[in-house]
PDB file of N, CA and C in Angstrom:
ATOM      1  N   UNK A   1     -26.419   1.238  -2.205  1.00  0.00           N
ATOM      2  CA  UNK A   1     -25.348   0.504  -2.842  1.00  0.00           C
ATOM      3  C   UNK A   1     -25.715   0.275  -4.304  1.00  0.00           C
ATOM      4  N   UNK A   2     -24.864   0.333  -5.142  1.00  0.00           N
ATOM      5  CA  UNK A   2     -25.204   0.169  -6.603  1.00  0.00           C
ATOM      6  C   UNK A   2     -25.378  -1.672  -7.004  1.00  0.00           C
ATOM      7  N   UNK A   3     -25.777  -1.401  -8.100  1.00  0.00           N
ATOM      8  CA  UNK A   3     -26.213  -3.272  -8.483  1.00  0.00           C
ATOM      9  C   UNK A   3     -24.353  -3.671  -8.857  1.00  0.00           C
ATOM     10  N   UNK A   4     -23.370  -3.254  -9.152  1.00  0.00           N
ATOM     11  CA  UNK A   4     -22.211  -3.393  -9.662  1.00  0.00           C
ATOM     12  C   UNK A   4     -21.783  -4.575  -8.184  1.00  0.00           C
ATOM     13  N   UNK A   5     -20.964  -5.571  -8.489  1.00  0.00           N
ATOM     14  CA  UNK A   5     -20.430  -6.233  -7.236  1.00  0.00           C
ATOM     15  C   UNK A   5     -19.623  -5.240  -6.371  1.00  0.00           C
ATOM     16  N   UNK A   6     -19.686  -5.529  -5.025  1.00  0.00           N
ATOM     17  CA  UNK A   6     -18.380  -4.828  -4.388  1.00  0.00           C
ATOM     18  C   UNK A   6     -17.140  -5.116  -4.506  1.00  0.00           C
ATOM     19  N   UNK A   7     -16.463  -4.144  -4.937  1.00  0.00           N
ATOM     20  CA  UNK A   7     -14.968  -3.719  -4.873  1.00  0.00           C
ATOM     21  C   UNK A   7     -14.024  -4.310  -3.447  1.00  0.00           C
ATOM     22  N   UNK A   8     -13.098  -5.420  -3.395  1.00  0.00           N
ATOM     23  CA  UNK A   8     -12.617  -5.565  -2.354  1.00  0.00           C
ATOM     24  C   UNK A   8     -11.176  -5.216  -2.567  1.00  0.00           C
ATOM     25  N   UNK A   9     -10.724  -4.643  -3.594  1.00  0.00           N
ATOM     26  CA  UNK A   9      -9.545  -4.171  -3.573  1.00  0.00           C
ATOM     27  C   UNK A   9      -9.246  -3.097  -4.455  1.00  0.00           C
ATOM     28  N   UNK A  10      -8.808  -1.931  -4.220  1.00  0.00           N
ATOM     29  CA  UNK A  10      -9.358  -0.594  -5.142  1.00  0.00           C
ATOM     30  C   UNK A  10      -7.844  -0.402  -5.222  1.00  0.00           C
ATOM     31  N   UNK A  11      -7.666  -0.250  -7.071  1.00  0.00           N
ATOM     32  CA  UNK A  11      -6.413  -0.316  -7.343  1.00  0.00           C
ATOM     33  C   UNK A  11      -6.013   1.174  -7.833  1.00  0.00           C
ATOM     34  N   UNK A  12      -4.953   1.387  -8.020  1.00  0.00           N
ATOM     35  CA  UNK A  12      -5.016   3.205  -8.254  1.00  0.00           C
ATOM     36  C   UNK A  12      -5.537   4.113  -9.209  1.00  0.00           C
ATOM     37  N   UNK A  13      -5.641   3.092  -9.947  1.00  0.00           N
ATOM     38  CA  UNK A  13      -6.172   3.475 -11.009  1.00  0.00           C
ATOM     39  C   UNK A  13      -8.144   3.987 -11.275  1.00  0.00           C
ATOM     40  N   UNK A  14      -8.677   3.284  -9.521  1.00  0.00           N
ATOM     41  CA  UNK A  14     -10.160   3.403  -9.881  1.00  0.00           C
ATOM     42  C   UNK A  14      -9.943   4.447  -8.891  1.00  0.00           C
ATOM     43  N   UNK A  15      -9.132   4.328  -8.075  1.00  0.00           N
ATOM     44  CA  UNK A  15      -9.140   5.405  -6.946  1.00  0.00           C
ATOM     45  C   UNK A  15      -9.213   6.818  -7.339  1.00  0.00           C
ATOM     46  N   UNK A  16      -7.942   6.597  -8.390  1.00  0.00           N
ATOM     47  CA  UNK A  16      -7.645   7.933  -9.107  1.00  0.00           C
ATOM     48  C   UNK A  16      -9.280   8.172  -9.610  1.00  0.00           C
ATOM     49  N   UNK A  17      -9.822   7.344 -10.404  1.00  0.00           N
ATOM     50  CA  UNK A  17     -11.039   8.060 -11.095  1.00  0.00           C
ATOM     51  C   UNK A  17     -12.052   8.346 -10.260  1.00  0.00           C
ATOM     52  N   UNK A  18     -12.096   7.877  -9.128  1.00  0.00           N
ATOM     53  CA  UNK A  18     -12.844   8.654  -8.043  1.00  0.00           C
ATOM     54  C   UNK A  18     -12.620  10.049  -7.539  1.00  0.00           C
ATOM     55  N   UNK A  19     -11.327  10.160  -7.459  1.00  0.00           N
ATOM     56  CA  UNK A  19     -10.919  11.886  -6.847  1.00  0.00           C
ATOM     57  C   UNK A  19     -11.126  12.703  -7.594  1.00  0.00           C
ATOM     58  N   UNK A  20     -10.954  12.550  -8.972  1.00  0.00           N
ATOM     59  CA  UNK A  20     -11.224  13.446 -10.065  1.00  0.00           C
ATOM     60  C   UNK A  20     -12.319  13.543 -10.295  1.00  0.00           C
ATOM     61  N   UNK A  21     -13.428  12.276  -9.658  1.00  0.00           N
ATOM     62  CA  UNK A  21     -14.957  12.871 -10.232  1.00  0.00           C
ATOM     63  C   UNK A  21     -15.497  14.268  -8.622  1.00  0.00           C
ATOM     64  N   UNK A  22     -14.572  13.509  -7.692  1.00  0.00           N
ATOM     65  CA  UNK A  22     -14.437  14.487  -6.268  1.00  0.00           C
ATOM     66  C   UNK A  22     -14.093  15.633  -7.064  1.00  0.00           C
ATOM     67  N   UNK A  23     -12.886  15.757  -7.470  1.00  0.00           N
ATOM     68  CA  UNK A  23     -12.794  17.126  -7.494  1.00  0.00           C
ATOM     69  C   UNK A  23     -13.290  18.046  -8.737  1.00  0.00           C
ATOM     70  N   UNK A  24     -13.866  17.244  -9.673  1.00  0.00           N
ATOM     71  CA  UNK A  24     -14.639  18.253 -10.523  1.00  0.00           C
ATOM     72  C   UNK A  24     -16.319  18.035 -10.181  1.00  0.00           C
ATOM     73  N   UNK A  25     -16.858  17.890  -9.014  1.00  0.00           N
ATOM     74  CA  UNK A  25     -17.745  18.011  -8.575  1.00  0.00           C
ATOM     75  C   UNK A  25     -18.684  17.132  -8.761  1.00  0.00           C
ATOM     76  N   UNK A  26     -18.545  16.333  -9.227  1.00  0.00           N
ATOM     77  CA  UNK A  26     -19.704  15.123  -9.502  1.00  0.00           C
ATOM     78  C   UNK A  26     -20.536  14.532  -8.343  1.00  0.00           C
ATOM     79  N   UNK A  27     -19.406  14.469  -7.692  1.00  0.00           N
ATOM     80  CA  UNK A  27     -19.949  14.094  -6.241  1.00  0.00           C
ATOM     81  C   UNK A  27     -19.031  13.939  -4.816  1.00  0.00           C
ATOM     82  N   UNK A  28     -19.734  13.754  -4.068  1.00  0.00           N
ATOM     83  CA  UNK A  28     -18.483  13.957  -2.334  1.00  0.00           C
ATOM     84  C   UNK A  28     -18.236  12.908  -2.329  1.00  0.00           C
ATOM     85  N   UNK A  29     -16.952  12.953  -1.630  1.00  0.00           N
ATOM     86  CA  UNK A  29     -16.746  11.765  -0.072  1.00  0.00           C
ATOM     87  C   UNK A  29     -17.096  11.123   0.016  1.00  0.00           C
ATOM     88  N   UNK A  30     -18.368  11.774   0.972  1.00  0.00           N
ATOM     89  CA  UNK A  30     -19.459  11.021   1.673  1.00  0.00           C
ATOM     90  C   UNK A  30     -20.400   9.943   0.859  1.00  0.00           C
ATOM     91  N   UNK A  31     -20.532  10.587  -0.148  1.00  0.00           N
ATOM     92  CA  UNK A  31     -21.380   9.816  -1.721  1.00  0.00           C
ATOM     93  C   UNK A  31     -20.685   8.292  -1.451  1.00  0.00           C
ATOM     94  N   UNK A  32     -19.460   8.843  -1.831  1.00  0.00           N
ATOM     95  CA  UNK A  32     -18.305   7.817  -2.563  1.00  0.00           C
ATOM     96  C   UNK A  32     -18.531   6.461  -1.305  1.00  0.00           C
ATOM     97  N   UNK A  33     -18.322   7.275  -0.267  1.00  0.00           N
ATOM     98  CA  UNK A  33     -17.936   6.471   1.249  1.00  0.00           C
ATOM     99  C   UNK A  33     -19.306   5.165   1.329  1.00  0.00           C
ATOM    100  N   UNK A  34     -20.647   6.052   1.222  1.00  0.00           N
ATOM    101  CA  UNK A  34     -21.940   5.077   1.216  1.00  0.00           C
ATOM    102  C   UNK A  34     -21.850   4.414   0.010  1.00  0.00           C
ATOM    103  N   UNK A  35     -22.027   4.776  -1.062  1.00  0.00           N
ATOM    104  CA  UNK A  35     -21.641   3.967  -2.312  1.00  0.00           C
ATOM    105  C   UNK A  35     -20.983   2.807  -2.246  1.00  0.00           C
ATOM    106  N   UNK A  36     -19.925   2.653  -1.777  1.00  0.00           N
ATOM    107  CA  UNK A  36     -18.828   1.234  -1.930  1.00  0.00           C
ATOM    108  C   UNK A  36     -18.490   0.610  -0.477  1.00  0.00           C
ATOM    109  N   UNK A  37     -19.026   1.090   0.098  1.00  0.00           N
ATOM    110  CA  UNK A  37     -19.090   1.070   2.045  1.00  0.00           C
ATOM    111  C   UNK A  37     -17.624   0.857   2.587  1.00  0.00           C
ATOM    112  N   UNK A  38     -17.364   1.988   1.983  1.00  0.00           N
ATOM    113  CA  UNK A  38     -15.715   2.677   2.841  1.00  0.00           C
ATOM    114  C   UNK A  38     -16.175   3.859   3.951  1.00  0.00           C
ATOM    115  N   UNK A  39     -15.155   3.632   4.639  1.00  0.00           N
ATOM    116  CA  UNK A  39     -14.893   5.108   5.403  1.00  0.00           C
ATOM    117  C   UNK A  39     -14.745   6.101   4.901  1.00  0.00           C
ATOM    118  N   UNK A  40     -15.529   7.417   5.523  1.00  0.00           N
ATOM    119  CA  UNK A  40     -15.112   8.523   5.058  1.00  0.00           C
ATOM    120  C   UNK A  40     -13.525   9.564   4.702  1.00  0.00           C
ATOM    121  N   UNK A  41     -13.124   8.410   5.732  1.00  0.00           N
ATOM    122  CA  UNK A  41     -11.547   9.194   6.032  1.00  0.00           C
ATOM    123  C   UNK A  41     -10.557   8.534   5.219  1.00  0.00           C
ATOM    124  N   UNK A  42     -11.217   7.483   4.762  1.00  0.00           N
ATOM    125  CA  UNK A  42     -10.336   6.439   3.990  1.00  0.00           C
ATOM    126  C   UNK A  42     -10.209   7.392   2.327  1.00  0.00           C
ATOM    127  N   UNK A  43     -11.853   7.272   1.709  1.00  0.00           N
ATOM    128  CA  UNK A  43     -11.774   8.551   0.903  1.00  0.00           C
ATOM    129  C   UNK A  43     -10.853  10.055   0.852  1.00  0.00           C
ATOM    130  N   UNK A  44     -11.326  10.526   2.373  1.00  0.00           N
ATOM    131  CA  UNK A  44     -10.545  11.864   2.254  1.00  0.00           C
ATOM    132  C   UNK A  44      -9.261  11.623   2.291  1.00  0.00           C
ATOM    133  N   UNK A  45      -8.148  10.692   2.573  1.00  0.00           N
ATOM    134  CA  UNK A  45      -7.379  10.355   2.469  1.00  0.00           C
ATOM    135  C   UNK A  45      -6.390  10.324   1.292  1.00  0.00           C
ATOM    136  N   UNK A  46      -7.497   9.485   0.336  1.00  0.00           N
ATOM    137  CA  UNK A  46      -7.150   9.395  -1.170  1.00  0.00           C
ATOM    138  C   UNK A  46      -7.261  10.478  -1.748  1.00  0.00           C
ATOM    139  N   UNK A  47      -8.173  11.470  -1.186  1.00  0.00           N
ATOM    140  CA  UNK A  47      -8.198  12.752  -1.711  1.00  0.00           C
ATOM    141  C   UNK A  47      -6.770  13.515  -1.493  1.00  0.00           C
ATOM    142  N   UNK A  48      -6.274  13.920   0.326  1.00  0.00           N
ATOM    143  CA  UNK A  48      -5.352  14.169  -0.063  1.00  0.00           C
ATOM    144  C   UNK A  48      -4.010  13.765  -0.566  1.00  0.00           C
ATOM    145  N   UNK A  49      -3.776  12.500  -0.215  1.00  0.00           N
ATOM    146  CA  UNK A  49      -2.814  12.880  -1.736  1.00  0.00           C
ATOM    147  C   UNK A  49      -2.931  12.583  -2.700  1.00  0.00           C
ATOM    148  N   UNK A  50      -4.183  12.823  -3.445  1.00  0.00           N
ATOM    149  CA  UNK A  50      -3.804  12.784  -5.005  1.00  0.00           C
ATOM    150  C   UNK A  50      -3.698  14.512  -5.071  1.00  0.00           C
ATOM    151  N   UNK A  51      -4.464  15.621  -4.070  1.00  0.00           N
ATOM    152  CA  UNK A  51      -4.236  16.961  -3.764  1.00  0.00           C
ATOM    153  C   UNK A  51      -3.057  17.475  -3.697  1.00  0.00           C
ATOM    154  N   UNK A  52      -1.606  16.224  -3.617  1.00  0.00           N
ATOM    155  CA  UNK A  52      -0.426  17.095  -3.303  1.00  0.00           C
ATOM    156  C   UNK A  52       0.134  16.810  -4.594  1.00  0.00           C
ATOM    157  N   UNK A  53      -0.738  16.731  -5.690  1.00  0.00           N
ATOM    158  CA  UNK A  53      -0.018  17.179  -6.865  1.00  0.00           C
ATOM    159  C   UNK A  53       0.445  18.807  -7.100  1.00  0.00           C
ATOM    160  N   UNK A  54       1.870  18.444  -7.650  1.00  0.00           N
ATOM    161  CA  UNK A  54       2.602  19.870  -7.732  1.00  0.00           C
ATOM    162  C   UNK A  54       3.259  20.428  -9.364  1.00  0.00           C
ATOM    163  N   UNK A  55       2.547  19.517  -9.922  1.00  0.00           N
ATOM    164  CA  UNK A  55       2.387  18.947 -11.738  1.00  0.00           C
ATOM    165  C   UNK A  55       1.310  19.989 -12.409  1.00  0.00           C
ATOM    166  N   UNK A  56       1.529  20.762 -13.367  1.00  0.00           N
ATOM    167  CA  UNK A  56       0.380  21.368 -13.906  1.00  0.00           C
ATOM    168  C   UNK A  56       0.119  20.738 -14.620  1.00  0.00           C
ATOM    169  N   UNK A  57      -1.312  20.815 -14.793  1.00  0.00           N
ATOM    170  CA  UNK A  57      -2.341  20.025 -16.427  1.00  0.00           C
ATOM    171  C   UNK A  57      -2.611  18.923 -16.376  1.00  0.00           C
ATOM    172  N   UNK A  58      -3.387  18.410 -17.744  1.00  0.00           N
ATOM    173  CA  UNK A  58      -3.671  16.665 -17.781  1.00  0.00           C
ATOM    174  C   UNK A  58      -2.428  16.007 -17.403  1.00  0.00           C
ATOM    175  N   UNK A  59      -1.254  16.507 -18.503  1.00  0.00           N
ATOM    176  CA  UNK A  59       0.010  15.731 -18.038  1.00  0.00           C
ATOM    177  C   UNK A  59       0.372  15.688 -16.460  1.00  0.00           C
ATOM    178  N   UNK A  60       0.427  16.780 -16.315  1.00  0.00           N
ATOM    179  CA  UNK A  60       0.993  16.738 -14.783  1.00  0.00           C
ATOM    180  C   UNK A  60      -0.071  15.514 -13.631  1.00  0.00           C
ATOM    181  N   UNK A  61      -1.221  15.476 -13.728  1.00  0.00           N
ATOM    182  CA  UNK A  61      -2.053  14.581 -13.222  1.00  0.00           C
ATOM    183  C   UNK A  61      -2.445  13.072 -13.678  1.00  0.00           C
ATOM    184  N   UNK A  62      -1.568  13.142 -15.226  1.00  0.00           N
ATOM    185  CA  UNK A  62      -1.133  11.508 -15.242  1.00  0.00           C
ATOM    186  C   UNK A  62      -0.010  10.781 -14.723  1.00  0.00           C
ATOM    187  N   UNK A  63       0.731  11.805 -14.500  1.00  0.00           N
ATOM    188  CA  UNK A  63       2.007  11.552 -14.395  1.00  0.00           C
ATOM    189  C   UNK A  63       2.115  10.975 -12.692  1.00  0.00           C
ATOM    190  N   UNK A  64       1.316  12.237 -12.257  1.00  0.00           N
ATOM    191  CA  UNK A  64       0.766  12.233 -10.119  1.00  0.00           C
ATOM    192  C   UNK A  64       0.020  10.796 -10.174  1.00  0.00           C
ATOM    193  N   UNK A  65      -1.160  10.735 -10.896  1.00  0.00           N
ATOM    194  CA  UNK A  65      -1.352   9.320 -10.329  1.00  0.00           C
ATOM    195  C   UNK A  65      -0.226   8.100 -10.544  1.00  0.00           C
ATOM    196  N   UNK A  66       0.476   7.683 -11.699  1.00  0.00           N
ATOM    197  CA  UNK A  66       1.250   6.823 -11.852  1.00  0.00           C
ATOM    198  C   UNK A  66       2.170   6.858 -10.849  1.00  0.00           C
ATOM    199  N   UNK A  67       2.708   7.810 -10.400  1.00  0.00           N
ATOM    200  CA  UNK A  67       3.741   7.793  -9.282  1.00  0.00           C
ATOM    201  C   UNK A  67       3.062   7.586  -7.881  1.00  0.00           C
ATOM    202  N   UNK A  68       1.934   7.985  -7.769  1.00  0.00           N
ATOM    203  CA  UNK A  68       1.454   7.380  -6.685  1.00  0.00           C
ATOM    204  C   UNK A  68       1.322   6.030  -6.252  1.00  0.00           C
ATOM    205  N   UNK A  69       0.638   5.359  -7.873  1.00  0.00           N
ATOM    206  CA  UNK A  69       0.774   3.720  -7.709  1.00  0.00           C
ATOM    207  C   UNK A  69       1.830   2.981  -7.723  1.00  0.00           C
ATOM    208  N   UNK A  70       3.121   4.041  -8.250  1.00  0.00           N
ATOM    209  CA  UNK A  70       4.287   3.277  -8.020  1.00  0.00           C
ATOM    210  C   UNK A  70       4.954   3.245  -6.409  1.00  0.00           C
ATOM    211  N   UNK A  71       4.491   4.208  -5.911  1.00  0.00           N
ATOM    212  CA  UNK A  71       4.720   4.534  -4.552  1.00  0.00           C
ATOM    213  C   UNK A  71       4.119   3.006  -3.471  1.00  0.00           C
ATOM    214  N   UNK A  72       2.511   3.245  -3.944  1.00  0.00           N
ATOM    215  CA  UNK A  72       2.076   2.134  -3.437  1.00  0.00           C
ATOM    216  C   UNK A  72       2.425   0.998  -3.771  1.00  0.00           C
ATOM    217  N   UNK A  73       2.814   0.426  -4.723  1.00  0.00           N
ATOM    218  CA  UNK A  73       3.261  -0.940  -5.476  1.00  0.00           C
ATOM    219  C   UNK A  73       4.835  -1.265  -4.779  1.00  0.00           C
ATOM    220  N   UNK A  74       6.023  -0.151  -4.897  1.00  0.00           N
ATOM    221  CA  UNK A  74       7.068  -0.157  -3.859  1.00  0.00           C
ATOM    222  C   UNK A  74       6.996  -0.701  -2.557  1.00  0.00           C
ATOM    223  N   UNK A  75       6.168   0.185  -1.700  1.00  0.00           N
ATOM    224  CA  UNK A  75       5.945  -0.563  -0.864  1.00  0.00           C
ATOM    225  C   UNK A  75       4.604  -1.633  -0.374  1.00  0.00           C
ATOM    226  N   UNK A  76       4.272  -2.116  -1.075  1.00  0.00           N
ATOM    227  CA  UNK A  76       3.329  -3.579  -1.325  1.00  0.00           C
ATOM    228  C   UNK A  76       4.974  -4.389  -1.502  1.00  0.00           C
ATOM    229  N   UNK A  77       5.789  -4.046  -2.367  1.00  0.00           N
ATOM    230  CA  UNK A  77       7.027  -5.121  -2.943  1.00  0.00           C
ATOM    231  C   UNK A  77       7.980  -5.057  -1.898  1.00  0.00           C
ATOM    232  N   UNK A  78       7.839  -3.937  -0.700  1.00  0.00           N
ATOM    233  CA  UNK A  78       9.088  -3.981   0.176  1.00  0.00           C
ATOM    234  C   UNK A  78       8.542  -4.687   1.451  1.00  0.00           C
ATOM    235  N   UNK A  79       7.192  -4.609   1.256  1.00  0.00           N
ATOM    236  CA  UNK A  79       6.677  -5.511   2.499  1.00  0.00           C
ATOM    237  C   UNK A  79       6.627  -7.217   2.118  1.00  0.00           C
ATOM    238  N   UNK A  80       6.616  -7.631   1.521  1.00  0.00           N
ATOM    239  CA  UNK A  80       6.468  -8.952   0.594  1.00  0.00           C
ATOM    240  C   UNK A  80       7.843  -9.594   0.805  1.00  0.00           C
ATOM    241  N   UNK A  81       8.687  -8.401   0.488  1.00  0.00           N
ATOM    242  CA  UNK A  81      10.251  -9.257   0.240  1.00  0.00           C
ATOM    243  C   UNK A  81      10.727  -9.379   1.590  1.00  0.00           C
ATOM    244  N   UNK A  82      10.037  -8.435   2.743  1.00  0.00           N
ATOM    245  CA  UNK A  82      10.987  -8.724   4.047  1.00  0.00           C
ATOM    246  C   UNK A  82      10.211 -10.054   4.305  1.00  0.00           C
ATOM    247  N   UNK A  83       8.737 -10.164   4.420  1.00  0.00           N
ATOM    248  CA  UNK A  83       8.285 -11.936   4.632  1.00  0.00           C
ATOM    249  C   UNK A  83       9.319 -12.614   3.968  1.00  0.00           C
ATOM    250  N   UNK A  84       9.199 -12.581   2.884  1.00  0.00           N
ATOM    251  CA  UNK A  84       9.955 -13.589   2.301  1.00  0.00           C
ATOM    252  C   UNK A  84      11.344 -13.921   2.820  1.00  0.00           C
ATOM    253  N   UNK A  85      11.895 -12.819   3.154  1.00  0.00           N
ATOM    254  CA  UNK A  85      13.727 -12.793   3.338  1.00  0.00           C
ATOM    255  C   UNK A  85      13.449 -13.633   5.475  1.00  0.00           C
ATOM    256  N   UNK A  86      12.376 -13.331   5.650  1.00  0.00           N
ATOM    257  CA  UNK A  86      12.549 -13.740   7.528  1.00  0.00           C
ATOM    258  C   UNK A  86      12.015 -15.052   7.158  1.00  0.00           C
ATOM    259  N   UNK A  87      11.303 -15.747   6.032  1.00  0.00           N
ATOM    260  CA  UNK A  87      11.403 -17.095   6.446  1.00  0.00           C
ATOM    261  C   UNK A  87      12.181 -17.604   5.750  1.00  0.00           C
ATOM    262  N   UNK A  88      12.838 -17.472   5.033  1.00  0.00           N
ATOM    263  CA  UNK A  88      14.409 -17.803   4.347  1.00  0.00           C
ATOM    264  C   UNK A  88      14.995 -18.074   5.600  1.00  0.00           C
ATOM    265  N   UNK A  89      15.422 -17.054   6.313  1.00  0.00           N
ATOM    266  CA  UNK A  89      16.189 -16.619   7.704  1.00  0.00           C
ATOM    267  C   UNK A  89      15.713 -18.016   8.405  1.00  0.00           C
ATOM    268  N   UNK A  90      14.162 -18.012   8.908  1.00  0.00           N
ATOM    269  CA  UNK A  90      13.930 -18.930   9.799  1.00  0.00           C
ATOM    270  C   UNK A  90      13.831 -20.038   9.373  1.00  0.00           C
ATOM    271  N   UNK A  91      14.162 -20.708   8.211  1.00  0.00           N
ATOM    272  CA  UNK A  91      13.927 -21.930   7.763  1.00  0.00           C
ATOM    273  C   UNK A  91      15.788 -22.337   7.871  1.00  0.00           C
ATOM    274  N   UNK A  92      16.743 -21.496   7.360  1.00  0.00           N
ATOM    275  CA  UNK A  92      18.084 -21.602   7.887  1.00  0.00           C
ATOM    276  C   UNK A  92      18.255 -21.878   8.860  1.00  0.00           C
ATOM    277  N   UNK A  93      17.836 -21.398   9.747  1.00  0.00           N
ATOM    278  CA  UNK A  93      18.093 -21.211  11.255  1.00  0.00           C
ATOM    279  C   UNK A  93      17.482 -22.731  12.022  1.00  0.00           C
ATOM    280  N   UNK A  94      16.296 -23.132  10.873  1.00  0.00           N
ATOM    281  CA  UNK A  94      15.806 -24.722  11.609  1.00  0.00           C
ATOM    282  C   UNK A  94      16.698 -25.650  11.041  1.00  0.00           C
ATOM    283  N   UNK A  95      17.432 -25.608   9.724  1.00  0.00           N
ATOM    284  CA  UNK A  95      18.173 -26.101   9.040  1.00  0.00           C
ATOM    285  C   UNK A  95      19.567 -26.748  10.158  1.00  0.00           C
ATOM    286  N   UNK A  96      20.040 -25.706  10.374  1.00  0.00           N
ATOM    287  CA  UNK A  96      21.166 -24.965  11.383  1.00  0.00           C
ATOM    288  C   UNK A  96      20.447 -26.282  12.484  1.00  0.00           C
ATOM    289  N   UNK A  97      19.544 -26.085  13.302  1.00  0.00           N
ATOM    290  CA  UNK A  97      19.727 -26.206  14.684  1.00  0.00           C
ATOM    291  C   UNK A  97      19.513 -28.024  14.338  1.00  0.00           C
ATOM    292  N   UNK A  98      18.805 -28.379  13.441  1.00  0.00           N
ATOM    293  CA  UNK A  98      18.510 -29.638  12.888  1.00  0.00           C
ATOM    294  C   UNK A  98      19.582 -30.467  12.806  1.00  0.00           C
ATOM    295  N   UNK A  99      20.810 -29.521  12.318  1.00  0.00           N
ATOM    296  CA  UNK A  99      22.059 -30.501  11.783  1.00  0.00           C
ATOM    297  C   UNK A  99      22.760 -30.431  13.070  1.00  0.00           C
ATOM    298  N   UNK A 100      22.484 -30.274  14.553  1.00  0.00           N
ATOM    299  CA  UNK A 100      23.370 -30.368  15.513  1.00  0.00           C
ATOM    300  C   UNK A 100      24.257 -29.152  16.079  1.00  0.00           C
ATOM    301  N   UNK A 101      23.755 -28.041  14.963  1.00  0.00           N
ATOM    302  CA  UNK A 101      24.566 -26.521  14.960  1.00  0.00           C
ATOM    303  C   UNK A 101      24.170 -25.963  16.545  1.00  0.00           C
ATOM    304  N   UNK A 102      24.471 -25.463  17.571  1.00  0.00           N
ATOM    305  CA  UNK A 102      24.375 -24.547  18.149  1.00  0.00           C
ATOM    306  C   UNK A 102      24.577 -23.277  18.057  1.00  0.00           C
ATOM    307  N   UNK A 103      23.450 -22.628  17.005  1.00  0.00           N
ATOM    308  CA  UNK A 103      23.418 -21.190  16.559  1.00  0.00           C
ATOM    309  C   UNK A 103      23.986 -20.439  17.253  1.00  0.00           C
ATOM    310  N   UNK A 104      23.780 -20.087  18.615  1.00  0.00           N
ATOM    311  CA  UNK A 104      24.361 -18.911  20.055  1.00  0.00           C
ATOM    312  C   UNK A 104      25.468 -19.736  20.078  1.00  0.00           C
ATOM    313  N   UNK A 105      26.148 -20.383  19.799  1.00  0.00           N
ATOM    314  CA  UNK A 105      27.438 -20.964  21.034  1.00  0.00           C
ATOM    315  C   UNK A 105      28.471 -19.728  21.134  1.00  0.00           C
ATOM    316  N   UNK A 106      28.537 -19.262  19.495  1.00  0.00           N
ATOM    317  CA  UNK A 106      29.725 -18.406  19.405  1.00  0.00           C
ATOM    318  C   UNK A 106      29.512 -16.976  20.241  1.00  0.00           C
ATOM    319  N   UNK A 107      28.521 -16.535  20.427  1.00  0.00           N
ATOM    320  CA  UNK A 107      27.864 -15.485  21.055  1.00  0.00           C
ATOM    321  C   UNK A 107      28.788 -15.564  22.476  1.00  0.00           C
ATOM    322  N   UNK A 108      29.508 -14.094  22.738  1.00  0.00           N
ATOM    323  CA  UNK A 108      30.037 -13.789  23.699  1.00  0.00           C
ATOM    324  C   UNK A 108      29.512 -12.988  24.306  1.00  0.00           C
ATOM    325  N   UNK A 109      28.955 -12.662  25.896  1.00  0.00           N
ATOM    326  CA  UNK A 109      29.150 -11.653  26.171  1.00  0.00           C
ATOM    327  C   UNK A 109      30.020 -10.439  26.006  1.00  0.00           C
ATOM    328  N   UNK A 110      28.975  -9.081  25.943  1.00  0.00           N
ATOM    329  CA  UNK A 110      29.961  -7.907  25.505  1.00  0.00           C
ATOM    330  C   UNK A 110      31.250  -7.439  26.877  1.00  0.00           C
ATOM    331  N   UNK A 111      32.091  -6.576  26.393  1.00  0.00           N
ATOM    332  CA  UNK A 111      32.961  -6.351  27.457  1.00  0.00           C
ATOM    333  C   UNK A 111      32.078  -5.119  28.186  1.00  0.00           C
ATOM    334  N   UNK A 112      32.706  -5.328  29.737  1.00  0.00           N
ATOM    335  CA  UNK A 112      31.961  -4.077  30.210  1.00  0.00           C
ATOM    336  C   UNK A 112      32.994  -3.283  30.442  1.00  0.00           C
TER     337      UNK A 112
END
C-alpha cells in the first residue's frame, strides 16, 4: 500500500487516470487492485468501459471520459431524486392519514 491516505471514493476523473496509465503500460489491474485494495474486477471493469471509446485521439478520449462521468453523475442524480420524491410521497401520505383521510376508501375493486 502506498504512504498516500486511502481513497474511499474514486471520482472519474482519478479513475480515468488510472486506465490510461493501464493502457499505456505503466502498470496492470492487478498492480492497481493491491495498491488501493480494490477488486480486480472492479478495475477491469473501469477498464472496460473507458475501452468502449469509439472517439479517435486525445480529443476523442477527453471527450469519453467526461461523458462517462456524466453518465455516472445522471444516475447518482436519478437515484437521489427517487429517495427524495418516495419520502415526499410518504410524508403526504402520514399527513393524509393524520388529518382523518382514509387514503384506500375510494379504492374499488376492479370489474371482473
Amino acid at each position: 500500500m502506498s504512504d498516500e491516505a486511502p481513497v474511499k471514493r474514486w471520482t472519474a476523473k482519478r479513475e480515468s487516470a488510472v486506465v490510461i496509465d493501464i493502457f499505456k503500460g505503466k502498470t496492470t489491474p492487478v498492480e492497481v487492485a493491491r495498491q488501493h485494495d480494490l477488486t480486480v474486477a472492479e478495475v477491469e471493469r473501469w477498464v472496460v468501459r473507458m475501452r468502449r471509446n469509439f472517439l479517435k485521439g486525445a480529443l476523442g478520449e477527453a471527450i469519453n471520459s467526461i461523458l462517462a462521468a456524466a453518465g455516472f453523475n445522471i444516475r447518482w442524480l436519478m437515484h437521489w431524486l427517487l429517495v427524495f420524491l418516495r419520502r415526499i410521497l410518504s410524508a403526504f401520505l402520514r399527513l393524509l392519514n393524520q388529518g382523518g383521510y382514509d387514503v384506500c376508501s375510494n379504492l374499488k375493486p376492479a370489474a371482473a
